[in-house]
C-alpha atoms as a PDB file:
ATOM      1  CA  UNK A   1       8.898 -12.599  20.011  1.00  0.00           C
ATOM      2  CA  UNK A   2       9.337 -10.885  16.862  1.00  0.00           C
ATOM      3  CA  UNK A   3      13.479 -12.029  16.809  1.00  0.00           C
ATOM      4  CA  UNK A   4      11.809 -15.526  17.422  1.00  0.00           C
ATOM      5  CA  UNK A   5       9.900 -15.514  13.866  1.00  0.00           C
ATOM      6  CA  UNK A   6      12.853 -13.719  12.050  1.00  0.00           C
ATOM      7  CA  UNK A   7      15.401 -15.761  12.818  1.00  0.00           C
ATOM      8  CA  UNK A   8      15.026 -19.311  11.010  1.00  0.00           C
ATOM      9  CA  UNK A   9      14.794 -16.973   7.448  1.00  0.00           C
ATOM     10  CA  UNK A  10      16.908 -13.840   8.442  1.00  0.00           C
ATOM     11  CA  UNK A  11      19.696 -14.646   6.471  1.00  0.00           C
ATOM     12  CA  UNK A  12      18.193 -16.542   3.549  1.00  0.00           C
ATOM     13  CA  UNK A  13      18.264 -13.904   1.115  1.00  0.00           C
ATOM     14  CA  UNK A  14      19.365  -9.997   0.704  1.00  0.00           C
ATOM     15  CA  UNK A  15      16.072  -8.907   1.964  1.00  0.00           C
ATOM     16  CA  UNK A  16      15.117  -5.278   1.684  1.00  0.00           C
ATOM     17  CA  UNK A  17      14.206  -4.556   5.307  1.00  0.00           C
ATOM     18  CA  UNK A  18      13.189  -1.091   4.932  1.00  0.00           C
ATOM     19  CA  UNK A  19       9.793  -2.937   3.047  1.00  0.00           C
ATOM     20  CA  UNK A  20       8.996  -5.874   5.368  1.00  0.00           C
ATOM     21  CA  UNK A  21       6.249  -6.031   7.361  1.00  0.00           C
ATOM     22  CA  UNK A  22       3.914  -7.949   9.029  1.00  0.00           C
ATOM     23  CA  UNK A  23      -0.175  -8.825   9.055  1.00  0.00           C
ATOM     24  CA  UNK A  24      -2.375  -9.954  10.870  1.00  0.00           C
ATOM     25  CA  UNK A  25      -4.758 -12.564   8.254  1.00  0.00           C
ATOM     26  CA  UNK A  26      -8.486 -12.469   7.773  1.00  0.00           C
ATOM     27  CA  UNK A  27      -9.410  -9.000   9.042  1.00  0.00           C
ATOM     28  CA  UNK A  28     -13.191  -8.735   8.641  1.00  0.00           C
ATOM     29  CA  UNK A  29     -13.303  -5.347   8.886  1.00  0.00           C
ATOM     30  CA  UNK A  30     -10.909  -4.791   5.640  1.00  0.00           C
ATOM     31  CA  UNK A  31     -12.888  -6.665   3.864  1.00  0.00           C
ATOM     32  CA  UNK A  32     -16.200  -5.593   4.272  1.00  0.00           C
ATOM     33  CA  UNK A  33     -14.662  -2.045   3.415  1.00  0.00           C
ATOM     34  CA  UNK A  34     -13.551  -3.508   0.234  1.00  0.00           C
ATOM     35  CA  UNK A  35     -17.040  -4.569  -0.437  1.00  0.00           C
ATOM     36  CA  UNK A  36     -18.617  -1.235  -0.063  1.00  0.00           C
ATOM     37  CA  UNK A  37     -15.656  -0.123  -1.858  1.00  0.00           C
ATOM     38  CA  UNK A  38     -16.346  -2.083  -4.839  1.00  0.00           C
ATOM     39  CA  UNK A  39     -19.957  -1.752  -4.900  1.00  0.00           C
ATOM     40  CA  UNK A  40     -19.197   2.344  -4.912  1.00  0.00           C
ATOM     41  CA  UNK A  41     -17.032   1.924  -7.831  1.00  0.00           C
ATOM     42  CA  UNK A  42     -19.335  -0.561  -9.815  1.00  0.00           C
ATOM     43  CA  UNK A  43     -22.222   2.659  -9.269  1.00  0.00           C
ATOM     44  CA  UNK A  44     -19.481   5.130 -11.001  1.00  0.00           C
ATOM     45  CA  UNK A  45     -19.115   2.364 -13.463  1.00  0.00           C
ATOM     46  CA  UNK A  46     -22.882   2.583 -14.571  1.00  0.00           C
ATOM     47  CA  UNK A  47     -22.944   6.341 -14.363  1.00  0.00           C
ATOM     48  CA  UNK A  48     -20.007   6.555 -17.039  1.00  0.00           C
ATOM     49  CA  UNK A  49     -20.565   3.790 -19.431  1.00  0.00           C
ATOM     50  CA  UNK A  50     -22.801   5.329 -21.501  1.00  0.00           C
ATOM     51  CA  UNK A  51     -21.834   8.801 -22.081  1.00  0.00           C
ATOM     52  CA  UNK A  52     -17.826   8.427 -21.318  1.00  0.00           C
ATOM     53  CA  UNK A  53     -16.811   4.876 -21.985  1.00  0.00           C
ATOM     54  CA  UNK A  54     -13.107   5.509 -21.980  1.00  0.00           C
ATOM     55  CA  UNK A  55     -13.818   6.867 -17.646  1.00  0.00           C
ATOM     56  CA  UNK A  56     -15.630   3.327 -17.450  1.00  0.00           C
ATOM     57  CA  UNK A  57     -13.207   1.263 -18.952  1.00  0.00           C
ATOM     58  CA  UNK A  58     -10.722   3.439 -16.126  1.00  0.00           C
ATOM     59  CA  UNK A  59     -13.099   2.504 -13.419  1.00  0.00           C
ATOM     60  CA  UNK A  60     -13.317  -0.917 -14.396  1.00  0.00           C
ATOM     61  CA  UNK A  61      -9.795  -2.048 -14.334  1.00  0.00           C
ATOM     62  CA  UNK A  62      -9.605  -0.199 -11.007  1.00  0.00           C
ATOM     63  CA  UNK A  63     -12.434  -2.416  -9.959  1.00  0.00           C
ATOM     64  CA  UNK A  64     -10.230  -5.299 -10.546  1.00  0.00           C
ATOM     65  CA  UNK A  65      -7.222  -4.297  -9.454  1.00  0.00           C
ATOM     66  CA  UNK A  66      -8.513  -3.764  -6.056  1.00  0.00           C
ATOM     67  CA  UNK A  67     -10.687  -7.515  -6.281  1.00  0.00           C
ATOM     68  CA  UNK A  68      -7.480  -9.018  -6.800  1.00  0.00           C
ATOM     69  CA  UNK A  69      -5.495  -7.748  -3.918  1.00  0.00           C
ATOM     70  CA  UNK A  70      -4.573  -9.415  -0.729  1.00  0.00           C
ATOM     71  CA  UNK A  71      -5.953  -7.867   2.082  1.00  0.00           C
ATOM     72  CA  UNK A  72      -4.526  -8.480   5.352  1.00  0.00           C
ATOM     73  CA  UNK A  73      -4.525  -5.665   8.814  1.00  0.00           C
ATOM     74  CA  UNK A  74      -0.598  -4.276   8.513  1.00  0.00           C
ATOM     75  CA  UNK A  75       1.003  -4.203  11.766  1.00  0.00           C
ATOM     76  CA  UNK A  76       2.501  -0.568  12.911  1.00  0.00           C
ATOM     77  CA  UNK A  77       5.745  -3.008  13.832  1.00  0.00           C
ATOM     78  CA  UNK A  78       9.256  -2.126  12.163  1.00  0.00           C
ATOM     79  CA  UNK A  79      10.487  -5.387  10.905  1.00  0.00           C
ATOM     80  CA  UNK A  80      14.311  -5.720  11.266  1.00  0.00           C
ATOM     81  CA  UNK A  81      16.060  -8.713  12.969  1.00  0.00           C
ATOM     82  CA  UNK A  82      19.362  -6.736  13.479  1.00  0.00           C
ATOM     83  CA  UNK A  83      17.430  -3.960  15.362  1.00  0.00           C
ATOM     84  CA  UNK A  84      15.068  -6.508  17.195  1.00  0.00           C
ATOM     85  CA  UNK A  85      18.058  -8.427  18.420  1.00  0.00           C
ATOM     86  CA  UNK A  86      19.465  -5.362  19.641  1.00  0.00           C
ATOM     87  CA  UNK A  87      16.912  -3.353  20.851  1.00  0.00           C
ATOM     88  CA  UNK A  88      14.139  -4.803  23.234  1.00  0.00           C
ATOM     89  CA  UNK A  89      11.124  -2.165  21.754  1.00  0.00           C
ATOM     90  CA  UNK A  90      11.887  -3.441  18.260  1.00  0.00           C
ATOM     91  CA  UNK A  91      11.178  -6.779  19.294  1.00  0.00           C
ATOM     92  CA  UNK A  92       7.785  -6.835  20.887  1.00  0.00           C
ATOM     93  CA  UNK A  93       5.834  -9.929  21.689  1.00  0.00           C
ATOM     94  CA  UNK A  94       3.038 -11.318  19.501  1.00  0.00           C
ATOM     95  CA  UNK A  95      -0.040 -12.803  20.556  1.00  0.00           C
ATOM     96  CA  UNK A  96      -1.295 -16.291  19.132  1.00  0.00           C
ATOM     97  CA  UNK A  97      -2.855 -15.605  15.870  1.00  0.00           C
ATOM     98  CA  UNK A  98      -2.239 -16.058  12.620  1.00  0.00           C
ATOM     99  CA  UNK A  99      -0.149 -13.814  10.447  1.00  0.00           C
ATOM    100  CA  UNK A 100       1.803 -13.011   7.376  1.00  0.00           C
ATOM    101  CA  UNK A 101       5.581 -11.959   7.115  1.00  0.00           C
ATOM    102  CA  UNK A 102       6.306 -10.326   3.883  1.00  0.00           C
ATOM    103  CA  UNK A 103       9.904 -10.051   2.557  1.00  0.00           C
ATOM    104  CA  UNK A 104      11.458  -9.292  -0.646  1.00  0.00           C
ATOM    105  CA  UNK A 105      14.583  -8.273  -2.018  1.00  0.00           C
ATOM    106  CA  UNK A 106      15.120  -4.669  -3.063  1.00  0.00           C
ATOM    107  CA  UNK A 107      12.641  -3.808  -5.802  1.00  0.00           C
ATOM    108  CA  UNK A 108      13.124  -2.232  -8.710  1.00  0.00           C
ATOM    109  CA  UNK A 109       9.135  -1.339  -8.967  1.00  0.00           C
ATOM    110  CA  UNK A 110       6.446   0.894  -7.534  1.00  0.00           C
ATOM    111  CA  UNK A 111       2.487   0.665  -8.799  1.00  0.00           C
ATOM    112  CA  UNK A 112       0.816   3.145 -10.045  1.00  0.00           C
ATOM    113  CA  UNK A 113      -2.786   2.813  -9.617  1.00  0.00           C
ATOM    114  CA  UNK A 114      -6.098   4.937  -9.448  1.00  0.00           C
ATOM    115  CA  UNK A 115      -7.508   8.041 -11.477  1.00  0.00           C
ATOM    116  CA  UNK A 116      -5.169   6.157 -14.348  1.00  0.00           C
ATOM    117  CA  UNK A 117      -5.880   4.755 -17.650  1.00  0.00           C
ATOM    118  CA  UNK A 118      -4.021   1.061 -16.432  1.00  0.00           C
ATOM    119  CA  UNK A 119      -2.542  -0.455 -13.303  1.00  0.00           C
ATOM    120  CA  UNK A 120       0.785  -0.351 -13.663  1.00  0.00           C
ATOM    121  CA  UNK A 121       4.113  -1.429 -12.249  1.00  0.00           C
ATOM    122  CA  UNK A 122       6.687   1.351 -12.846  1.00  0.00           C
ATOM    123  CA  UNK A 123      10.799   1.377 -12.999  1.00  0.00           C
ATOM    124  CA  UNK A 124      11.879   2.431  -9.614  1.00  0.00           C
ATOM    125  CA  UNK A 125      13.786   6.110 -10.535  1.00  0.00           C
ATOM    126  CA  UNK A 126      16.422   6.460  -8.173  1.00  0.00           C
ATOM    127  CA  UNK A 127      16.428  10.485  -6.742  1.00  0.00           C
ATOM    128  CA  UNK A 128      13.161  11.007  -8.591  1.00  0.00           C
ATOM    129  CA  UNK A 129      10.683  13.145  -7.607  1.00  0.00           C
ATOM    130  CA  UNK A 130       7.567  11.306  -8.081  1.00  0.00           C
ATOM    131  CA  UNK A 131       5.642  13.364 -10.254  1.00  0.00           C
ATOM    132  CA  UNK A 132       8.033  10.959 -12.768  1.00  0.00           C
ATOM    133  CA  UNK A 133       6.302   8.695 -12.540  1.00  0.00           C
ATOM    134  CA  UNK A 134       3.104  10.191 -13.656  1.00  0.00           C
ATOM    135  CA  UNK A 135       2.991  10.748 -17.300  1.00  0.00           C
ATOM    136  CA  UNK A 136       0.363  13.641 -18.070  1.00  0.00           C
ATOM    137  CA  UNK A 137      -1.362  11.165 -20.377  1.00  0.00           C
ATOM    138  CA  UNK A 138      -1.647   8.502 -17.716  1.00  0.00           C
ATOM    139  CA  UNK A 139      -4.332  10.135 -16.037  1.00  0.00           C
ATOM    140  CA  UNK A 140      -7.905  10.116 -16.453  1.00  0.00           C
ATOM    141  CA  UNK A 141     -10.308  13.298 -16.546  1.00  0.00           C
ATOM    142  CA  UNK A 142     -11.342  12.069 -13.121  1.00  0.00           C
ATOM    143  CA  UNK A 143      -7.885  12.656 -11.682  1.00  0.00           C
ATOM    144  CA  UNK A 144      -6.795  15.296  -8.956  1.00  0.00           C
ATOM    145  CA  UNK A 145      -3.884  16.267 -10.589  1.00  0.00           C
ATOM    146  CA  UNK A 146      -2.641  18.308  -7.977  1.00  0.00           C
ATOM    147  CA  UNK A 147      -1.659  15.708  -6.015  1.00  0.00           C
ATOM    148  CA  UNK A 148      -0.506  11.975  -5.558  1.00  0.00           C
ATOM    149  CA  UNK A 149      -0.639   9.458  -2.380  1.00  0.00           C
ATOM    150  CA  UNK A 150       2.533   8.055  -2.024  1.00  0.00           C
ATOM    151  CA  UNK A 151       2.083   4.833   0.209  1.00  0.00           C
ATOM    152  CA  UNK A 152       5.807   4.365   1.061  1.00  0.00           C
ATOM    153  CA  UNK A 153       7.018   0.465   1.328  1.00  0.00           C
ATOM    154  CA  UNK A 154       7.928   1.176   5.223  1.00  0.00           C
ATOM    155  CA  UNK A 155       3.984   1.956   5.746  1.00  0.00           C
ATOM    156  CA  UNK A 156       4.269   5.801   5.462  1.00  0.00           C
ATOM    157  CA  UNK A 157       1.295   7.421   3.974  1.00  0.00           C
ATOM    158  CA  UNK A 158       2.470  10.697   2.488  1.00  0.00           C
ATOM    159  CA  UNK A 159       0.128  13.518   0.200  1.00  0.00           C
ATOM    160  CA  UNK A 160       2.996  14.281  -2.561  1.00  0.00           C
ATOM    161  CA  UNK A 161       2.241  18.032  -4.697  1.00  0.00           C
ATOM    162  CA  UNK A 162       2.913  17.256  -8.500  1.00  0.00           C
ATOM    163  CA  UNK A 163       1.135  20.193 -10.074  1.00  0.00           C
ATOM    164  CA  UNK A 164       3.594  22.922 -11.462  1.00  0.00           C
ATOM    165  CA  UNK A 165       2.539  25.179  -8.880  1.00  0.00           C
ATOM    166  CA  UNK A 166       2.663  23.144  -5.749  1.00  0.00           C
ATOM    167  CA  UNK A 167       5.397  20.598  -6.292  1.00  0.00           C
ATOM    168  CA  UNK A 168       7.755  19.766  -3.778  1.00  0.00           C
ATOM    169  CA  UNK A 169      10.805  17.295  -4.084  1.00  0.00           C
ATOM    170  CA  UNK A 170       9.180  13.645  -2.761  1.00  0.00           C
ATOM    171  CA  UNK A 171      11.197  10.270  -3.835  1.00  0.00           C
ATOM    172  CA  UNK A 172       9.490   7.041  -3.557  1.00  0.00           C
ATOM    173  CA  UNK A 173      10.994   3.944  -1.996  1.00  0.00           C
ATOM    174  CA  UNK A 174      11.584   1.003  -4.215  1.00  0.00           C
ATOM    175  CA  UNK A 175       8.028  -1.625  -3.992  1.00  0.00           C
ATOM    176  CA  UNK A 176       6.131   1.679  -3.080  1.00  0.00           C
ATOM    177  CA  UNK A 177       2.332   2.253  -4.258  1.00  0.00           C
ATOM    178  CA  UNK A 178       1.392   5.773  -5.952  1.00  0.00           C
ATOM    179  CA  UNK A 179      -2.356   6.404  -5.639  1.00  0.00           C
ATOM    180  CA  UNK A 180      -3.413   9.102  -8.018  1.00  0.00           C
ATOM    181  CA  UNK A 181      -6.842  10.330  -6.252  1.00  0.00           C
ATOM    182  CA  UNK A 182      -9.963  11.310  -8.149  1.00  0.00           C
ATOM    183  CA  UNK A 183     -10.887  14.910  -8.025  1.00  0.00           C
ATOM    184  CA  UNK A 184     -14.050  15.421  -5.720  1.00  0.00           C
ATOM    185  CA  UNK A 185     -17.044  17.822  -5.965  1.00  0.00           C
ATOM    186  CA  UNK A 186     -20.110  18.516  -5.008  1.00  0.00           C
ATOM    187  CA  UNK A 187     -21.511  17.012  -7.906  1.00  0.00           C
ATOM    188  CA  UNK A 188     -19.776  13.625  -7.319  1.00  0.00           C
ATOM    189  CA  UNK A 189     -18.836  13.340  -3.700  1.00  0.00           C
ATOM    190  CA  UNK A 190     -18.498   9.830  -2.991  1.00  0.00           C
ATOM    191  CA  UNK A 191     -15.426  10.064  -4.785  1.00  0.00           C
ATOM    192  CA  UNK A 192     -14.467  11.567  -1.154  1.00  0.00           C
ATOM    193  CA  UNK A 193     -15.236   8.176   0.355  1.00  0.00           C
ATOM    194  CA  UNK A 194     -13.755   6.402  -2.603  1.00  0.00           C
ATOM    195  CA  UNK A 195     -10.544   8.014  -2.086  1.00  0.00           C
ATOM    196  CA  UNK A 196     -10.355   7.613   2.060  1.00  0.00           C
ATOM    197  CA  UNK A 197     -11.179   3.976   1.592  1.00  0.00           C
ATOM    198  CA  UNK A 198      -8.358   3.289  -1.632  1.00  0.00           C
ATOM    199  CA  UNK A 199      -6.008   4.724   0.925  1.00  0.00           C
ATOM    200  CA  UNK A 200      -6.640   2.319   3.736  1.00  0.00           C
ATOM    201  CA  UNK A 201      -6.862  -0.951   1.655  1.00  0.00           C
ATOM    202  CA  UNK A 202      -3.686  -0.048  -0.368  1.00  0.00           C
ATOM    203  CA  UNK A 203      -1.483   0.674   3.406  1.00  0.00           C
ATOM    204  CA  UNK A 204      -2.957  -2.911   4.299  1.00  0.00           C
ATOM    205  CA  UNK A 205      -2.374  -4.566   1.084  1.00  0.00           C
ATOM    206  CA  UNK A 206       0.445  -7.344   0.842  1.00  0.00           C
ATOM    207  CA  UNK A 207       2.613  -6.708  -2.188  1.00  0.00           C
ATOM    208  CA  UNK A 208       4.087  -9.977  -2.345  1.00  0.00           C
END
């Protein structure tokens, strides 16, 4: 059981509970979505590079940001030895497999990533609304800038408002990831796609 795994390391360091989780390894299914993923962004790659070079060079370090991640199928488990000793729902049972327990420490980071000039790991703001985190000059003309993904560290997925007329109060959680989507149209829509499948590899990504 899950108490079983957390035990022997429980009390090894402060960790930041709120951001652990767990993974199931070598999902095939994750990765082949990467693939397509990649292959969609290398195609926006060649449409830019002549004509807007600075939207390539964007799209490019995206490319690699995303080729260097680790992928891994994040479990929908809260991971908390105090609750799973106390509480038999928050300590299921796993099956044989192979997985990957991430813990950390509190964080003083979250990444910002996307319709952005650079990957970047920001200063955690505490009481910040997220749109802080997001200077104007960050962004690239591909960006929606009326709103953000924030991928919480506890697995939430939430769609934050940060334009002037739309923004509501959202704090991120320290080691969370801010996707800044890319505006879709019907001139470019597999930036529709493009954003759906950012989403789904960044929830599944391990951070440490």
């Amino acid at each position: 059981r899950l108490v079983e795994v957390l035990a022997p390391i429980a009390h090894n360091d402060n960790w930041y509970w709120p951001s652990a989780a767990l993974y199931q390894a070598n999902d095939v299914q994750l990765e082949e979505m990467r693939q397509l993923l990649l292959n969609k962004l290398t195609n926006q790659i060649e449409r830019y590079r002549a004509e807007e070079p600075e939207t390539a060079k964007s799209l490019t370090q995206l490319h690699k940001t995303i080729t260097n991640w680790r992928i891994a199928r994040r479990l929908p488990i809260k991971i908390d030895y105090d609750l799973a000793r106390i509480k038999t729902s928050a300590n299921p049972r796993l099956p044989r497999g192979k997985y990957i327990l991430e813990l950390a420490p509190r964080m003083k980071t979250v990444q910002l990533f996307g319709a952005v000039k650079k990957t970047s790991n920001m200063p955690h703001l505490r009481h910040a609304d997220v749109s802080k985190y997001i200077p104007h000059q960050t962004r690239t003309n591909l960006a929606d800038k009326s709103y953000v993904v924030l991928i919480q560290a506890d697995g939430r997925e939430i769609n934050a408002p940060v334009a002037y007329w739309n923004k509501a109060h959202q704090e991120a959680m320290p080691s969370s990831q801010i996707f800044v989507p890319f505006k879709t149209s019907l001139f470019n829509s597999e930036f529709t796609s493009i954003n759906q499948q950012i989403k789904t590899l960044a929830l599944h990504r391990v951070r440490q």
